[in-house]
C-alpha atoms as a PDB file:
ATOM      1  CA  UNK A   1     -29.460 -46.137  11.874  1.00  0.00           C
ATOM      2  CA  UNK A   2     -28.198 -43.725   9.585  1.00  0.00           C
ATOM      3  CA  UNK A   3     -24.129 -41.860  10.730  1.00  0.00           C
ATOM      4  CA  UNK A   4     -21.829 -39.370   9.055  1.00  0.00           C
ATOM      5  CA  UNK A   5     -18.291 -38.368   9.664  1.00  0.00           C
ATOM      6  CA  UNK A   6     -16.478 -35.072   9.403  1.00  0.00           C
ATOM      7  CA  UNK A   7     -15.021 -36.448   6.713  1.00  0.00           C
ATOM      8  CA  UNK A   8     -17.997 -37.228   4.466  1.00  0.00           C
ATOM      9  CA  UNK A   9     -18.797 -40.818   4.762  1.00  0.00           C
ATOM     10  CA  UNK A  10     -21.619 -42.409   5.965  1.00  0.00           C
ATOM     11  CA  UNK A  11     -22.660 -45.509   8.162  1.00  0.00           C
ATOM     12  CA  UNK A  12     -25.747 -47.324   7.975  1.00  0.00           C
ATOM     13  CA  UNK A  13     -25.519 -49.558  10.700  1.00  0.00           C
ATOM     14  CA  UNK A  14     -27.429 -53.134  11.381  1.00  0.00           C
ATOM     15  CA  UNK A  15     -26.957 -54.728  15.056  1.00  0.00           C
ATOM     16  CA  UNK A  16     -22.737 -54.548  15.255  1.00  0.00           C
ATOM     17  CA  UNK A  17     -22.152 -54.149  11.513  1.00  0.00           C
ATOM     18  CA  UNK A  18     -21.907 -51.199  10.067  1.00  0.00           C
ATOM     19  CA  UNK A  19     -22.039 -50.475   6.065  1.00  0.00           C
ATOM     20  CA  UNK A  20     -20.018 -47.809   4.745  1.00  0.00           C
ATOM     21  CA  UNK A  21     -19.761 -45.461   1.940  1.00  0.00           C
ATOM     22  CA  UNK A  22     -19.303 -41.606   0.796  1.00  0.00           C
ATOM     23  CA  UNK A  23     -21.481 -39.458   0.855  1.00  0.00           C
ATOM     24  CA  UNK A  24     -23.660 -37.463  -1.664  1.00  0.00           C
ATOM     25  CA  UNK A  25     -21.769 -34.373  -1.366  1.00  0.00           C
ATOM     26  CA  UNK A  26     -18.440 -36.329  -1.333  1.00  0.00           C
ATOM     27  CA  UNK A  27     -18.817 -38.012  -4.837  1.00  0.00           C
ATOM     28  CA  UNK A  28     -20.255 -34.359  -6.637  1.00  0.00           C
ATOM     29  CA  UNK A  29     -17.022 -33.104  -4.549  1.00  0.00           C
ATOM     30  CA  UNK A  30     -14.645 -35.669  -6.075  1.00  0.00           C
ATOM     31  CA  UNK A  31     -16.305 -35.826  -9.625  1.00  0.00           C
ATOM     32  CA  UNK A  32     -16.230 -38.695 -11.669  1.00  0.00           C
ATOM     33  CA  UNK A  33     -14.634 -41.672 -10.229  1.00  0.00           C
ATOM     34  CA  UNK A  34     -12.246 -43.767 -12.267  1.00  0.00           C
ATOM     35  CA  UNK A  35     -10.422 -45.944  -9.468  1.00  0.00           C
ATOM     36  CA  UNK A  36     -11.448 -47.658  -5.846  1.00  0.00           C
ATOM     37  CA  UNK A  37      -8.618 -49.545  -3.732  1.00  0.00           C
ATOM     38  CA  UNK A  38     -10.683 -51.226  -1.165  1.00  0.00           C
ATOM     39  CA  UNK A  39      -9.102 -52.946   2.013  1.00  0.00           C
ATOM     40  CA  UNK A  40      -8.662 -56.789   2.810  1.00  0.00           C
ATOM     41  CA  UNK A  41     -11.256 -58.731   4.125  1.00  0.00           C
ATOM     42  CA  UNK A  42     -10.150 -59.463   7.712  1.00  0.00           C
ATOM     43  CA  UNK A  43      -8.382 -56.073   7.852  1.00  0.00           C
ATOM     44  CA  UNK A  44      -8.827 -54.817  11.230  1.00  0.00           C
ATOM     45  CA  UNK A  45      -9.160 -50.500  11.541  1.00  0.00           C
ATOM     46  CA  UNK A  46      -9.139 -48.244  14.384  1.00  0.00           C
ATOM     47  CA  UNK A  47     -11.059 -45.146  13.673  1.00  0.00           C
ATOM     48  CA  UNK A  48      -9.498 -42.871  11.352  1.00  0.00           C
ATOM     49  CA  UNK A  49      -7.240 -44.939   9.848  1.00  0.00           C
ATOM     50  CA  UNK A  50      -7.122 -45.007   5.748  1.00  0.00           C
ATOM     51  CA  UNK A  51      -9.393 -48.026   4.634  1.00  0.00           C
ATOM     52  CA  UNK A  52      -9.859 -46.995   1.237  1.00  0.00           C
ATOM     53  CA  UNK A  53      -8.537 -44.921  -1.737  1.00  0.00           C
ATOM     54  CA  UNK A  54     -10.511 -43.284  -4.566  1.00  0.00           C
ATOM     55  CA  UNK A  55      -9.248 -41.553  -7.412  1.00  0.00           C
ATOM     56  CA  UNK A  56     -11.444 -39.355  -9.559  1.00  0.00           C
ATOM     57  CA  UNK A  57     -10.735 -37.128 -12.165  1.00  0.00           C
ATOM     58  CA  UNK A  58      -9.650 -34.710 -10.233  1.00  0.00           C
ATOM     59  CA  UNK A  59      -7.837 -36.082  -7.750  1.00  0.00           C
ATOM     60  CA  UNK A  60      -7.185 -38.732  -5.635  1.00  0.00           C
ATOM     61  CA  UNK A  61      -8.869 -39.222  -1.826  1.00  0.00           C
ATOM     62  CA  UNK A  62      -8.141 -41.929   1.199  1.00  0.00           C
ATOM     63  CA  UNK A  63     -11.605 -42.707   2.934  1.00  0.00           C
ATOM     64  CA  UNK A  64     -11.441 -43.274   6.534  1.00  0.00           C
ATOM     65  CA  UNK A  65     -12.303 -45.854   9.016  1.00  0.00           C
ATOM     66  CA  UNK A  66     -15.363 -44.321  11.013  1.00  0.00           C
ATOM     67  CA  UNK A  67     -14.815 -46.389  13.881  1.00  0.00           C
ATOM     68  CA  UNK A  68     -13.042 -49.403  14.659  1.00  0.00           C
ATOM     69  CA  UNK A  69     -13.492 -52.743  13.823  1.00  0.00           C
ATOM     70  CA  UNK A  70     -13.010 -55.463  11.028  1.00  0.00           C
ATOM     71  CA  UNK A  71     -13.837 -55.728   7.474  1.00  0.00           C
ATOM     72  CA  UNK A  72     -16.164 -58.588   7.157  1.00  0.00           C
ATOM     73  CA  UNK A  73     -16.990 -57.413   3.347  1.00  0.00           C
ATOM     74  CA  UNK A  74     -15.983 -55.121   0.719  1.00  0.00           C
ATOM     75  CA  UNK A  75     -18.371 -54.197  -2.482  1.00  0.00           C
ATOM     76  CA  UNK A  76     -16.413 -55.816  -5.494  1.00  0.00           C
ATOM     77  CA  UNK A  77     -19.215 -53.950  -7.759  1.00  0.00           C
ATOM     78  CA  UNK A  78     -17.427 -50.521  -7.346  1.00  0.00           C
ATOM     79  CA  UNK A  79     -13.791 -52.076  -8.082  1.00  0.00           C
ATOM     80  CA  UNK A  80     -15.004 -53.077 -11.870  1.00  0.00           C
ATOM     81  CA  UNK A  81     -16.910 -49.962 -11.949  1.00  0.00           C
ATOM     82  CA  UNK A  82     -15.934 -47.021  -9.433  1.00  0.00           C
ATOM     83  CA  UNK A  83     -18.521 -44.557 -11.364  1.00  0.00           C
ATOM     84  CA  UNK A  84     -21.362 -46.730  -9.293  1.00  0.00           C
ATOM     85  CA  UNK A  85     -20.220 -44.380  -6.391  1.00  0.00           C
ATOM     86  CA  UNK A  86     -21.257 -41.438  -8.146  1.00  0.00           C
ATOM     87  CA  UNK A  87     -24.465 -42.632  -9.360  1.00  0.00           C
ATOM     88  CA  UNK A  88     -25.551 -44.049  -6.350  1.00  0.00           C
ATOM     89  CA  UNK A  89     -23.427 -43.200  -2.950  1.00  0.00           C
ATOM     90  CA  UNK A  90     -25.580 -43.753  -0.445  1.00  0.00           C
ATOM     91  CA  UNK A  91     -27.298 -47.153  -2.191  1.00  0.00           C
ATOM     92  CA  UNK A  92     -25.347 -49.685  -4.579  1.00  0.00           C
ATOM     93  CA  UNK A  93     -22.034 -47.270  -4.234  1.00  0.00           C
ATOM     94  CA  UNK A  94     -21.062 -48.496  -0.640  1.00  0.00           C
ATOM     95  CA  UNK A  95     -17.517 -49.614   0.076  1.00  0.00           C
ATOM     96  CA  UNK A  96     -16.876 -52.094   3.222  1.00  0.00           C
ATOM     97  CA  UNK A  97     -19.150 -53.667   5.740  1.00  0.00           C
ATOM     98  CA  UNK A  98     -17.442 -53.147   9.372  1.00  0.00           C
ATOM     99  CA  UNK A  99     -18.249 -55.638  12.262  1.00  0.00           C
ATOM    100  CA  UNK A 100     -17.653 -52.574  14.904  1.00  0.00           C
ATOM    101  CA  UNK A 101     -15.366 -53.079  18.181  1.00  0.00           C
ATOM    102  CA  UNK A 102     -17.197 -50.773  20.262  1.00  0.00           C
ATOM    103  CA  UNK A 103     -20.866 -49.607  19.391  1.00  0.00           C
ATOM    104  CA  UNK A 104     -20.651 -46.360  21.609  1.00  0.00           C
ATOM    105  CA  UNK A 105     -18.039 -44.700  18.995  1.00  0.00           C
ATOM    106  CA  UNK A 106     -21.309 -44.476  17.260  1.00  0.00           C
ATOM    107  CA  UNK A 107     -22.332 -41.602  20.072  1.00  0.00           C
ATOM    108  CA  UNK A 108     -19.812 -39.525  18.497  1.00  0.00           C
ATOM    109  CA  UNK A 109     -20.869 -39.186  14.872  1.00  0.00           C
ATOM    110  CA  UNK A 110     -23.379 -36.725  13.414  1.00  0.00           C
ATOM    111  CA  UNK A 111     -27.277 -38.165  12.585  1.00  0.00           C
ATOM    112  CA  UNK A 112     -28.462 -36.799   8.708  1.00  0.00           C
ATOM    113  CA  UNK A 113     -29.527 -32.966  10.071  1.00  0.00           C
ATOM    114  CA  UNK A 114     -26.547 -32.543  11.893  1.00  0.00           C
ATOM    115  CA  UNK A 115     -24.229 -33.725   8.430  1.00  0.00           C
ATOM    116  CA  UNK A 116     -26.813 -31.595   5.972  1.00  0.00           C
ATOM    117  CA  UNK A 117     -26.301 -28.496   8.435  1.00  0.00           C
ATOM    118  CA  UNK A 118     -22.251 -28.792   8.488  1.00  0.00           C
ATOM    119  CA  UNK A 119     -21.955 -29.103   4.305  1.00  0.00           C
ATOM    120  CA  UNK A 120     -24.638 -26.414   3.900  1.00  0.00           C
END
């Protein structure tokens, strides 16, 4: 199952863990990424707290926690090379894998239409 936020990230979610990244529109939005902070494993998040920072060329961004839970892995690939976000956000580019608290937050997130229809 496929999620998005308001905020332009995305959730692919496998029984109670949920991978997440940014989304296509977020990375040509940012430009080219030169820096990823990613959070502790371990580090617990309720949703819409700041799990992550990325800093592009342009500027720098905090991605959110969609929903809560606790990091159970983060994608060392995109520390050593943040442009992998750009090239491929919604594959290889992913950020943290979350073991969710509460599966029904899911309820409240837009499917793929919904997210295409709100960035146009």
């Amino acid at each position: 199952m496929l999620k998005f936020t308001e905020d332009h990230e995305w959730l692919r979610v496998e029984g109670d863990v949920a991978t997440v990244g940014i989304t296509e529109h977020a990375s040509v939005q940012l430009g080219d990424l030169v820096f990823v902070e990613l959070p502790e494993v371990g580090a617990k998040f309720a949703k819409g707290d700041e799990a992550a920072t990325v800093e592009s060329v342009k500027a720098a961004s905090e991605i959110y926690a969609p929903a809560a839970g606790e990091v159970t892995e983060i994608n060392d690939q995109i520390a050593a090379d943040p442009a992998l976000v750009n090239r491929e956000p919604l594959a290889g580019g992913w950020f943290f894998k979350l073991k969710l608290d509460d599966l029904s937050a899911l309820d409240a997130l837009m499917d793929e239409d919904a997210y295409k229809a709100m960035v146009g």
